[in-house]
Protein backbone atom coordinates (compact mmCIF):
# COMPACT_ATOMS: atom_id res chain seq x y z
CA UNK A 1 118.46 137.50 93.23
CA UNK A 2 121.17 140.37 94.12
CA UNK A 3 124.46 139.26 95.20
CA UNK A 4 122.96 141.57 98.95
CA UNK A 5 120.68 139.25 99.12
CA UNK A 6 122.44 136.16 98.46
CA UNK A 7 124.81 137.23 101.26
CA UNK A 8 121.80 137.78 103.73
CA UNK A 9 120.13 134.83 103.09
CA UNK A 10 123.21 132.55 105.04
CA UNK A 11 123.30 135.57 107.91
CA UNK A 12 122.74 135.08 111.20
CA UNK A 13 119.45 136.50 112.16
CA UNK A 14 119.01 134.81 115.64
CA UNK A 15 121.87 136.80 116.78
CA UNK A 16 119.89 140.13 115.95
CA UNK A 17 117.08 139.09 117.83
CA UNK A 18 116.93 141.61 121.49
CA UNK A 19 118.34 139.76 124.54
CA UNK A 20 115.08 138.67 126.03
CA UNK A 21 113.78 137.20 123.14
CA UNK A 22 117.54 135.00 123.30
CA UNK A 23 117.64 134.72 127.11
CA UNK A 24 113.87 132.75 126.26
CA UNK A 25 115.24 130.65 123.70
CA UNK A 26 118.32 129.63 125.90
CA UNK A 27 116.19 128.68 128.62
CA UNK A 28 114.29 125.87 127.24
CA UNK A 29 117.53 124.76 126.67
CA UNK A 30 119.32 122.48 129.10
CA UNK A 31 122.21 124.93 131.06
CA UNK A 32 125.55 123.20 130.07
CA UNK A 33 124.07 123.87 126.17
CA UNK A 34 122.98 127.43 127.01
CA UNK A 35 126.76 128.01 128.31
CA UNK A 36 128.38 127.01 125.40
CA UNK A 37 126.82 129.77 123.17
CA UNK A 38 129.38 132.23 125.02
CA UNK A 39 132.03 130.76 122.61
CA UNK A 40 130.05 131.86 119.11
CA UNK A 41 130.50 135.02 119.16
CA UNK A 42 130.46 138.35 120.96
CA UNK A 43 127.46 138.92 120.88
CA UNK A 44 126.92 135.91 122.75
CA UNK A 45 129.57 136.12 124.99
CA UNK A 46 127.51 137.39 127.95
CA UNK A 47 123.63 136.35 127.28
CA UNK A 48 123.52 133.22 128.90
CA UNK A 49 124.57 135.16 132.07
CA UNK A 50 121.02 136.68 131.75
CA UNK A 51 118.66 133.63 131.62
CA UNK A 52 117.08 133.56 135.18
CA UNK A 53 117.69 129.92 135.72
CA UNK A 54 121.24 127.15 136.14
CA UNK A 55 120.77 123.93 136.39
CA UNK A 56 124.28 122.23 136.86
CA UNK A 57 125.74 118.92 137.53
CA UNK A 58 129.30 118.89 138.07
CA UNK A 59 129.39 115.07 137.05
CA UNK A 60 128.49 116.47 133.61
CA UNK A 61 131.33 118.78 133.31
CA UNK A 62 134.19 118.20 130.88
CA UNK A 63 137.03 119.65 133.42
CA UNK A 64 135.62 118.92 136.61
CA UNK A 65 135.37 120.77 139.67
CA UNK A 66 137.33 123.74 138.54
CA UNK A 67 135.04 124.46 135.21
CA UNK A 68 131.37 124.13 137.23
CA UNK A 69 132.21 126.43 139.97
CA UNK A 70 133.87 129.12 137.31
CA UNK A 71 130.27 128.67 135.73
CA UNK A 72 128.51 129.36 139.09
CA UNK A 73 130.80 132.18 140.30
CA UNK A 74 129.78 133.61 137.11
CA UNK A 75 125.83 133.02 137.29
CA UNK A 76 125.40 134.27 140.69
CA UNK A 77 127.22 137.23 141.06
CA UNK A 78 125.89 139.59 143.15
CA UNK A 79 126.51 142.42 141.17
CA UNK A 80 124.09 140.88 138.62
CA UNK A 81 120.85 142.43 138.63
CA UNK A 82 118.68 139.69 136.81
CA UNK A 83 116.77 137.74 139.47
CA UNK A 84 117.23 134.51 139.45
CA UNK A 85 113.74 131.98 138.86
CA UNK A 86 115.72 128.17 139.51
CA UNK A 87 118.88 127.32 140.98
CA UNK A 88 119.59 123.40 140.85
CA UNK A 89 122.92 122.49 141.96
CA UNK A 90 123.54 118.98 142.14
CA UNK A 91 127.62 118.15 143.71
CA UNK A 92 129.41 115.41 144.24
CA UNK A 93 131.24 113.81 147.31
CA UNK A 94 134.88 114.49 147.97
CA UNK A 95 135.38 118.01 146.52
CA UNK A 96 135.89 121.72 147.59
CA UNK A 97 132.58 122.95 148.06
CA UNK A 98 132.71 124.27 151.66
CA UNK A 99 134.22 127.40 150.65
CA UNK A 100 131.58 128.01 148.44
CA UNK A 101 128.52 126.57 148.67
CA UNK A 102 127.27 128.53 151.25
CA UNK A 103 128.03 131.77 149.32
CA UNK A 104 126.82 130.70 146.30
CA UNK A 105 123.22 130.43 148.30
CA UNK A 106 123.69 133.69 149.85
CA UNK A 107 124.32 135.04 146.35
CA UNK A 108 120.98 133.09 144.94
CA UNK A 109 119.39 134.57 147.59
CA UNK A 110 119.87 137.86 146.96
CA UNK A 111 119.22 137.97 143.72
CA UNK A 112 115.60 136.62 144.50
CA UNK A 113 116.07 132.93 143.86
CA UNK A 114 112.48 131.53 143.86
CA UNK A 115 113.40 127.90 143.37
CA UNK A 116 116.13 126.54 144.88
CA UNK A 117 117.51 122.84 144.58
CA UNK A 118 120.53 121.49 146.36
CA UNK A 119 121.05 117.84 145.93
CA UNK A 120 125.23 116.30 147.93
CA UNK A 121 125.66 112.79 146.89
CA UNK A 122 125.16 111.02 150.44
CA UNK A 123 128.53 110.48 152.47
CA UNK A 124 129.59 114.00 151.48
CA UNK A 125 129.53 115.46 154.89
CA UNK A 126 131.27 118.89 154.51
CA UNK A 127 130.78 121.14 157.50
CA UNK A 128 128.60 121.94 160.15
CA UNK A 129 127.02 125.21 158.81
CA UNK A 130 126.46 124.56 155.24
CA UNK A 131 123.28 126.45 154.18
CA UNK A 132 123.62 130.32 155.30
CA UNK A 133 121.24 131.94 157.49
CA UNK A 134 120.00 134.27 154.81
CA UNK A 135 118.49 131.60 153.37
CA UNK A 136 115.82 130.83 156.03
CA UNK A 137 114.45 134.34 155.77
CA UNK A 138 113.90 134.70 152.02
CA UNK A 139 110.98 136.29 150.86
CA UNK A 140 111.26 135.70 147.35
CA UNK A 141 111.28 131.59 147.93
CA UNK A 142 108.68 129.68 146.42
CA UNK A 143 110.53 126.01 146.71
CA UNK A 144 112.87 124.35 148.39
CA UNK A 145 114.87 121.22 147.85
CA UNK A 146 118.01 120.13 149.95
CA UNK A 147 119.19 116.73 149.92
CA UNK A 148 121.92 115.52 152.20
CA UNK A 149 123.36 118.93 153.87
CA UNK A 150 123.38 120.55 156.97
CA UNK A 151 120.68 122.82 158.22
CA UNK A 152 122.37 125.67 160.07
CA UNK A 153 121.20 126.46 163.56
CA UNK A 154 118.96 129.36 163.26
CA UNK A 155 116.90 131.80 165.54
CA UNK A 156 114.69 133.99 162.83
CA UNK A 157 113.16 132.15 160.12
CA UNK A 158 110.64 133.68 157.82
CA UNK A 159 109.79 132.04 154.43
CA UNK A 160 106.52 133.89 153.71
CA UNK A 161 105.96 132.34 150.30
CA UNK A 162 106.86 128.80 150.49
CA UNK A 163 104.84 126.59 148.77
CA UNK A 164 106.83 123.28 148.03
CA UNK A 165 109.44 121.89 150.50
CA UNK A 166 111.63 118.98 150.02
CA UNK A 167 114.21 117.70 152.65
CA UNK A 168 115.96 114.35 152.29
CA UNK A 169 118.41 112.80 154.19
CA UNK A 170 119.43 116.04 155.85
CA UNK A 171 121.21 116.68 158.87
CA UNK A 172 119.57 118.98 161.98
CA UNK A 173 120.36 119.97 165.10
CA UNK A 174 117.65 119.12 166.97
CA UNK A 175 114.41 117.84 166.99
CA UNK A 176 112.76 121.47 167.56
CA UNK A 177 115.14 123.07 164.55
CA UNK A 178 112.87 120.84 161.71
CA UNK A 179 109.95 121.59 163.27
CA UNK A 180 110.11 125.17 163.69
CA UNK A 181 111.67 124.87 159.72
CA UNK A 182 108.02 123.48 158.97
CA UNK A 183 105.36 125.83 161.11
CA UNK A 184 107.50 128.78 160.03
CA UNK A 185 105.80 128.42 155.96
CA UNK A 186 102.21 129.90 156.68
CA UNK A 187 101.61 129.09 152.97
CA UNK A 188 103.42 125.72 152.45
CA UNK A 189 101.10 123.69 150.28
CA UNK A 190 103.47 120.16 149.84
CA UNK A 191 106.03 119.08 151.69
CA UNK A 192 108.44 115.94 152.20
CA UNK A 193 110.79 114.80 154.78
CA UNK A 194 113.00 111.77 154.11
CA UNK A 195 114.82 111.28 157.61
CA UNK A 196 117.75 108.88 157.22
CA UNK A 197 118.67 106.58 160.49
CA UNK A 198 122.08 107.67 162.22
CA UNK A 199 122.30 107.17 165.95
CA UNK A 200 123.54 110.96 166.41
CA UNK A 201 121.10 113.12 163.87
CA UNK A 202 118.03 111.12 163.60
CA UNK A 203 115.44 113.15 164.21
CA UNK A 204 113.52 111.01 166.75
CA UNK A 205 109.84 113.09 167.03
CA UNK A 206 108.98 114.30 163.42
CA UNK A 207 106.65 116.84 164.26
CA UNK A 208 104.68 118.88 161.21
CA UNK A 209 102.27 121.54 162.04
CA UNK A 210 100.52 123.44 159.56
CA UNK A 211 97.68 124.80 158.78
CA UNK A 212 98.32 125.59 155.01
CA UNK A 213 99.73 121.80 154.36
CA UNK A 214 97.96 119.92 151.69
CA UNK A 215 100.61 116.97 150.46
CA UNK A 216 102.37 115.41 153.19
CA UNK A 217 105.31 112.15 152.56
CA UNK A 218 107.46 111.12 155.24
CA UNK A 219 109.72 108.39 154.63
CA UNK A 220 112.03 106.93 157.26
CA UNK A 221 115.18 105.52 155.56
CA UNK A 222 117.22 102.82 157.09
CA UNK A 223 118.95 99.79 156.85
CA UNK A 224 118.64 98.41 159.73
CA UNK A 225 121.87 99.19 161.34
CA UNK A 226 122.37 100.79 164.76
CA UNK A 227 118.46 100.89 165.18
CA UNK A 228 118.37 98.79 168.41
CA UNK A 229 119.39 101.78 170.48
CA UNK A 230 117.20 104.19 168.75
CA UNK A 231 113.58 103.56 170.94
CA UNK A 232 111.49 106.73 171.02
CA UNK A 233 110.96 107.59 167.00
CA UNK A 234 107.35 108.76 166.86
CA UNK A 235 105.69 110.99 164.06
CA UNK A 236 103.32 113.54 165.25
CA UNK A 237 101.03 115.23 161.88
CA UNK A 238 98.92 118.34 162.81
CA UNK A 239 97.73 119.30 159.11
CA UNK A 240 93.72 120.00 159.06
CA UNK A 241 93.82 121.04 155.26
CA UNK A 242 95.40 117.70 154.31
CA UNK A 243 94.42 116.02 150.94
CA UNK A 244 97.57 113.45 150.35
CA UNK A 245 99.33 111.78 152.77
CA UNK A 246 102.19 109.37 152.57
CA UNK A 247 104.13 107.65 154.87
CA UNK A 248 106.55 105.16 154.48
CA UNK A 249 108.44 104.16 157.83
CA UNK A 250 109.04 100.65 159.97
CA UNK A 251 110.82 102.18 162.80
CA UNK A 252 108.73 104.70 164.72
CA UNK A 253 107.01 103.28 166.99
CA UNK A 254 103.75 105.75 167.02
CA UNK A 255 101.93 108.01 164.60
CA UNK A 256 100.06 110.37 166.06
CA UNK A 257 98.00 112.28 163.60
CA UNK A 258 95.00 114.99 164.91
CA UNK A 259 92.88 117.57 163.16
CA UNK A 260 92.33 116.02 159.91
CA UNK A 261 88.83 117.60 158.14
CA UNK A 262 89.30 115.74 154.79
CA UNK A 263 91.36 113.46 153.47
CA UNK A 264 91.55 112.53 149.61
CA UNK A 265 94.22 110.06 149.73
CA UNK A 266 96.87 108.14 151.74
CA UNK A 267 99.60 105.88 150.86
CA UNK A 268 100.40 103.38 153.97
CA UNK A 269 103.50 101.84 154.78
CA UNK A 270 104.38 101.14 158.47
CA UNK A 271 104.15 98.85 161.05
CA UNK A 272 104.78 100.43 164.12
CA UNK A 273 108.15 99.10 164.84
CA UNK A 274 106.36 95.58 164.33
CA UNK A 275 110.24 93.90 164.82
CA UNK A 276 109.74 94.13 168.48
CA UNK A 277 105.90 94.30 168.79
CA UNK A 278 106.58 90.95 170.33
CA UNK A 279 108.65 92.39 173.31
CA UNK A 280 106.33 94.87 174.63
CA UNK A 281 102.73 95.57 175.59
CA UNK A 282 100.30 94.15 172.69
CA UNK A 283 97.60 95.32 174.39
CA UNK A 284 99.38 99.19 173.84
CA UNK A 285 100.21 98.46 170.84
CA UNK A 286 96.59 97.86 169.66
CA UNK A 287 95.75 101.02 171.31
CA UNK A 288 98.57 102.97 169.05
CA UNK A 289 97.23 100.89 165.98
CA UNK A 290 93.31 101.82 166.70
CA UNK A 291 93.81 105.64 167.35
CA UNK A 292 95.74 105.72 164.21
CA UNK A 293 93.41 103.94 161.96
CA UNK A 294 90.29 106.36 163.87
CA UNK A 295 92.52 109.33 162.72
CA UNK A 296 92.18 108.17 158.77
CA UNK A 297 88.01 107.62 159.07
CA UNK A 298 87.75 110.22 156.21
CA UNK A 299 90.20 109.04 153.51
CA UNK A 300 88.61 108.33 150.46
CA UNK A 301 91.47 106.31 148.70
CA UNK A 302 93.64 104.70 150.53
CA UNK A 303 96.50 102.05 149.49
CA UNK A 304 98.45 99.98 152.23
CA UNK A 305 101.82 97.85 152.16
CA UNK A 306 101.48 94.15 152.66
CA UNK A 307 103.25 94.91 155.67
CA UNK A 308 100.73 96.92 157.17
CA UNK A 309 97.82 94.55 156.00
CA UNK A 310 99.32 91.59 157.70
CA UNK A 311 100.10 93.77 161.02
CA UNK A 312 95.87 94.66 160.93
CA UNK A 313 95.05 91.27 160.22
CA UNK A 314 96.83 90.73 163.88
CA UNK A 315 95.24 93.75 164.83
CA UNK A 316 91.60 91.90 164.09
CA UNK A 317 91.93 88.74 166.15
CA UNK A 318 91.15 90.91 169.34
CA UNK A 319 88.96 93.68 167.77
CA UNK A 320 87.31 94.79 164.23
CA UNK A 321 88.73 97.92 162.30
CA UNK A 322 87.13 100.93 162.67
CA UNK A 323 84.51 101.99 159.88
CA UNK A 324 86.21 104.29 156.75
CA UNK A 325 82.42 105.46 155.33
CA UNK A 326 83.72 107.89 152.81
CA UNK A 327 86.06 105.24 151.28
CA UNK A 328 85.70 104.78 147.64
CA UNK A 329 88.65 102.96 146.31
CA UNK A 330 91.21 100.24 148.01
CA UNK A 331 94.63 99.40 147.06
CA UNK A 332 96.12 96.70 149.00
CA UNK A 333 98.79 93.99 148.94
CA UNK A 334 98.02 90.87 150.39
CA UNK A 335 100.02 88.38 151.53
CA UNK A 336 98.68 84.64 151.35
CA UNK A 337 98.47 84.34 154.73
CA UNK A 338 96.42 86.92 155.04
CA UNK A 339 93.80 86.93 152.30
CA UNK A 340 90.81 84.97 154.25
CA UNK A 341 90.87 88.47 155.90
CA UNK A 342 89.82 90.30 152.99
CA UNK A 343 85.76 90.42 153.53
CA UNK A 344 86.65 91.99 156.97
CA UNK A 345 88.94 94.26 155.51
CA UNK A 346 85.82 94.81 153.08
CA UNK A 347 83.52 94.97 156.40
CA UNK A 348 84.71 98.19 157.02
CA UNK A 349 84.70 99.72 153.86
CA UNK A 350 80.47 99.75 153.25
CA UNK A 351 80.61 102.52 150.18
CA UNK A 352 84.07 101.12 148.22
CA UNK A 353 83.47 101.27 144.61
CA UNK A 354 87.13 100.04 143.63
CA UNK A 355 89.06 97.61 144.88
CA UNK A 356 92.52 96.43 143.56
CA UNK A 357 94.59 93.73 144.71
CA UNK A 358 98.16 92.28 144.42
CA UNK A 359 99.26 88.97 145.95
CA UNK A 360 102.23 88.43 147.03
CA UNK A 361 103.75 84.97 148.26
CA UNK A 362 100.77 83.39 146.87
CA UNK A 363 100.92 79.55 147.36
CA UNK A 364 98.60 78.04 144.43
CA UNK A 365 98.20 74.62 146.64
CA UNK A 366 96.99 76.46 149.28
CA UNK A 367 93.32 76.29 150.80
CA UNK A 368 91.29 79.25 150.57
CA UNK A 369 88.25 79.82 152.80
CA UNK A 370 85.82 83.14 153.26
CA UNK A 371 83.74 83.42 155.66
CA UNK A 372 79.94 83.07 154.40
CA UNK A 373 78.78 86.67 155.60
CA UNK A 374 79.13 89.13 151.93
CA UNK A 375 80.30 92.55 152.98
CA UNK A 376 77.98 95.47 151.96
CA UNK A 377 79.94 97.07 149.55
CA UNK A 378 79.51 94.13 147.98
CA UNK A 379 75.85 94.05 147.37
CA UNK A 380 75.13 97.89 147.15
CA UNK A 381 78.53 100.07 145.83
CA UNK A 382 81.26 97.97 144.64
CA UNK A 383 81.47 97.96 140.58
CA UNK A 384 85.17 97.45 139.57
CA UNK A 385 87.29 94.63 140.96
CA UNK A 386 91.19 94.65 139.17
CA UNK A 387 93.68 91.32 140.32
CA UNK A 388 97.14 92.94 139.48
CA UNK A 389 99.39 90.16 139.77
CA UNK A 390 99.24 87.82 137.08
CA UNK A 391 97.20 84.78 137.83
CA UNK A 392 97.55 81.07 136.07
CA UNK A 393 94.25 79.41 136.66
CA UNK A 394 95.39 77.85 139.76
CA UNK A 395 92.74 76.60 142.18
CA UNK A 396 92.87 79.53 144.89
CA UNK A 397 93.28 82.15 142.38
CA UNK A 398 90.24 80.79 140.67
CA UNK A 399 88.14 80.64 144.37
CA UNK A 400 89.29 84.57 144.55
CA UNK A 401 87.56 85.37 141.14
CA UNK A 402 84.65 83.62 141.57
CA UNK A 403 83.95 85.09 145.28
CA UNK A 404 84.11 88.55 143.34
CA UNK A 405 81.55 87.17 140.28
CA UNK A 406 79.22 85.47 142.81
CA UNK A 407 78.97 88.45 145.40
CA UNK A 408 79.12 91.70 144.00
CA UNK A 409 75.49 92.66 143.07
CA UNK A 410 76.58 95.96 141.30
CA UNK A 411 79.88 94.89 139.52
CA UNK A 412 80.71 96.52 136.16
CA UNK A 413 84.55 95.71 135.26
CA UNK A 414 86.70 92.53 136.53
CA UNK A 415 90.23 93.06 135.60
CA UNK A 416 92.11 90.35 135.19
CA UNK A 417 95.93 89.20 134.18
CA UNK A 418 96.60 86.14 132.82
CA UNK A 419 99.94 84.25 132.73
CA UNK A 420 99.85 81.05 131.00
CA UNK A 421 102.55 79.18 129.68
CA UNK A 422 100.28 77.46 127.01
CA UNK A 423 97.52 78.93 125.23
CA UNK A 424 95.54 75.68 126.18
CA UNK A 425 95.49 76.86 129.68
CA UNK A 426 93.86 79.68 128.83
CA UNK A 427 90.94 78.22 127.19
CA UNK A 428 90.45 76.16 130.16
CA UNK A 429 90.23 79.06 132.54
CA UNK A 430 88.08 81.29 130.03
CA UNK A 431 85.79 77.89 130.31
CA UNK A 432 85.73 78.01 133.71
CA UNK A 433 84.93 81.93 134.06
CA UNK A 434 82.34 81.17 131.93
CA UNK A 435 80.74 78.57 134.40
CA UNK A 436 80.44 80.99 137.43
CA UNK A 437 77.55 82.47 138.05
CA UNK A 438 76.98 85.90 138.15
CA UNK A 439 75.88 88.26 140.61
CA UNK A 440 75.29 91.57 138.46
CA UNK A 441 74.28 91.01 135.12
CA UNK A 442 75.96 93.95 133.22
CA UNK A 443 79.39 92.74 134.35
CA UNK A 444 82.20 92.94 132.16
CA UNK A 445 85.60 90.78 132.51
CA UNK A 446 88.27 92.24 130.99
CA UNK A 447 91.21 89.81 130.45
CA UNK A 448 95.13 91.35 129.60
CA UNK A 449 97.01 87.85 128.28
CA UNK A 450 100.59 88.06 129.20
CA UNK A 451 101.47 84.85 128.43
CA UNK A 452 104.86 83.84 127.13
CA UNK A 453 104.22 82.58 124.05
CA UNK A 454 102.94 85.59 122.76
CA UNK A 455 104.64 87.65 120.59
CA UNK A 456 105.60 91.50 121.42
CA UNK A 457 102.84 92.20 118.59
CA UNK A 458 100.33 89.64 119.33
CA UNK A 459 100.15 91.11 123.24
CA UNK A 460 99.00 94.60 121.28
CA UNK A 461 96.19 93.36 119.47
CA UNK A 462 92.42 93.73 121.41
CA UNK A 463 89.89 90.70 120.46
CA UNK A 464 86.55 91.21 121.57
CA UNK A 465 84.64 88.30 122.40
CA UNK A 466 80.55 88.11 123.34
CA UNK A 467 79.56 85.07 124.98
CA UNK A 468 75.71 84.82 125.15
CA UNK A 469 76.19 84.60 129.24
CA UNK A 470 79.20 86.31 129.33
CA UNK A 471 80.75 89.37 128.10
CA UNK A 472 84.66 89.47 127.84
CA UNK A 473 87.45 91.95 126.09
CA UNK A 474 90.57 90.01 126.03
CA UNK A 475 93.74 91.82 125.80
């Protein structure tokens, strides 16, 4: 070989590569590595400048404060042309970001930010008029994340492209200010709302009205302080195109929910400010609880809180549940007080297909009765049962699995998990599965051993075992 090409086989040929092919590169890069390249040479000097996304923590920066907003000056000035795909800023409490924040969203917003993610650690409150009004009427947005700041006060919004919007723990106005936020994003397809409990910016009716809305979590944040005084909190959902809804909340008092077509899924968490339940009108109460539960007829997989199960197992001394017909899977935690209820919690699901279960405050010396009527899902649709929680063979764990064995006519799969502390107690419970009788021939029992005595490598291993009357795969 030539001593030329001896010389170009240790050049650099990334640098001669054109700027989009190295503003690419540096973005699958994380952004504090993409800045450093500016110190290699020259020709790098400037490129990272061009990669249309930053993604910043200041708690990640060498020199503090001073070096992340000399990075972010740079990034978003205006006089840049490149438009800019992400912004993710996330700052810390206790440091000078008033005098800039707000223009460093202005900036991102006129050089077409599309994603934009602003994340204060909580207790940084830092002025009143935080996010600038040229933010609420940016065409260019496609999502939007704020946690912890201040929503300006705005007359015109107009966020015509909207698809994903995220706001936790944020501070409003008013009541009106959120809601107008929400039914002003004619395309928004998911959106969340954390609201965290203080007695002067809680936002005490949550209403979201859209007609574009398909994923919907609210989530009420508290902890417990100062919530005696708050007494109206109610959560009003207008969202026909729903297919996910989540909400997670123990203070408001109502949930008023209205148009729904179809719903796919919802995750339930409340319990209708069940600390004072006792204090007021049960009968009202039932009312709230009844209209609610009507509004979710059409979910098709629902999972529910042990909190909420125990407040409908109340709920059924006076009256039944309503009927959920389309419901195919269940997802519940039960309390042990509460699971004789389960085949009229079953009563009103006639087409499940799945059911899981996790116990919680199981007592293992504690009677366990069902009623003698079998549910229908039982005998016509159900076909795979899963326990969660880890069970140890004791006698009401035991009654559970065999009600399952003995009454489901059309059961395929029985999930267990099994906690022994001896392996001996193991074969006695496999001994005793084996003695039930079975409903549905073609069941299968699958059995995960977590145990104590196993090893990390022995818990990896699958045994299959075939009984004559019983088939089992044993984990």
């Amino acid at each position: 070989m030539s001593e030329r090409g001896r010389r170009r086989v240790g050049e650099d040929r990334i640098s001669f590569l054109p700027d989009h092919l190295l503003c690419q590169i540096l973005s699958d890069l994380p952004t504090k590595i993409a800045v450093r390249t500016c110190v290699l040479s020259k020709r790098w000097k400037s490129v990272w400048l061009s990669v249309p996304l930053l993604d910043l923590d200041v708690s990640e920066s060498p020199a503090g404060y001073s070096e992340f907003a000399s990075v972010v000056h740079r990034f978003l000035d205006i006089s840049r042309e490149t438009r800019i795909h992400k912004l993710r800023l996330f700052l810390m409490r206790n440091q000078p970001y008033q005098s800039y924040l707000s223009q460093w969203i202005h900036n991102a917003v006129m050089r077409k930010v599309q994603h934009l993610d602003v994340v204060i650690c909580r207790l940084s409150y830092i002025g009143e008029k935080l996010m600038p009004l040229s933010l609420y009427t940016c065409e260019s947005l496609v999502s939007l994340k704020l946690n912890n700041v201040t929503v300006a006060d705005f007359e015109n919004v107009s966020l015509p492209r909207l698809k994903i919007m995220h706001l936790v723990d944020n501070r409003y106005a008013n009541d009106a200010l959120l809601e107008n936020l929400i039914s002003s994003c004619p395309v928004l397809e998911d959106l969340k709302v954390v609201r965290y409990v203080e007695r002067e910016y809680i936002v005490k009716v949550l209403r979201v009205r859209s007609q574009s809305l398909k994923i919907l979590k609210l989530v009420l944040d508290s902890d417990g302080y100062g919530l005696a005084s708050i007494d109206d909190l109610e959560v009003a959902i207008d969202a026909p195109g729903l297919s996910y809804l989540s909400l997670e909340d123990h203070q408001s008092k109502r949930f008023v929910i209205s148009s729904l077509s179809s719903l796919a899924k919802v995750d339930i968490d409340v319990s209708f400010d069940a600390v004072r339940i006792v204090l007021r009108n049960v009968a009202l109460k039932r009312s709230v609880v009844r209209n609610f539960l009507t509004s979710l007829s059409s979910v098709t997989d629902m999972t529910m809180s042990g909190t909420t199960l125990t407040l409908l197992s109340r709920y059924m001394i006076e009256e039944p549940l309503p009927q959920f017909p389309y419901m195919i899977q269940f997802c519940a935690v039960f309390y042990n007080s509460d699971l004789e209820k389960l085949p009229n919690f079953l009563e009103s699901f006639p087409n499940l297909k799945s059911l899981v279960l996790e116990l919680e405050e199981y007592k293992k010396n504690n009677l366990l009765i069902f009623s003698s009527s079998v549910p229908k899902c039982l005998k016509s649709s159900l076909e795979n049962v899963e326990i969660r929680t880890p069970i140890s063979g004791a006698e009401p764990e035991m009654k559970l699995v065999k009600y399952f064995l003995e009454n489901s006519a059309v059961l395929k799969k029985f999930t267990l998990h099994l906690r022994c502390k001896r392996m001996e107690k193991e074969s006695i419970i496999f001994m005793e599965l084996l003695r039930f009788r079975r409903c549905s021939a073609s069941c299968e029992v699958d059995v995960e051993l977590e145990g104590t005595y196993l090893s990390k490598c022995d818990t990896q291993v699958l045994v299959t075992l075939k009984f004559a009357v019983f088939p089992f795969r044993i984990v």
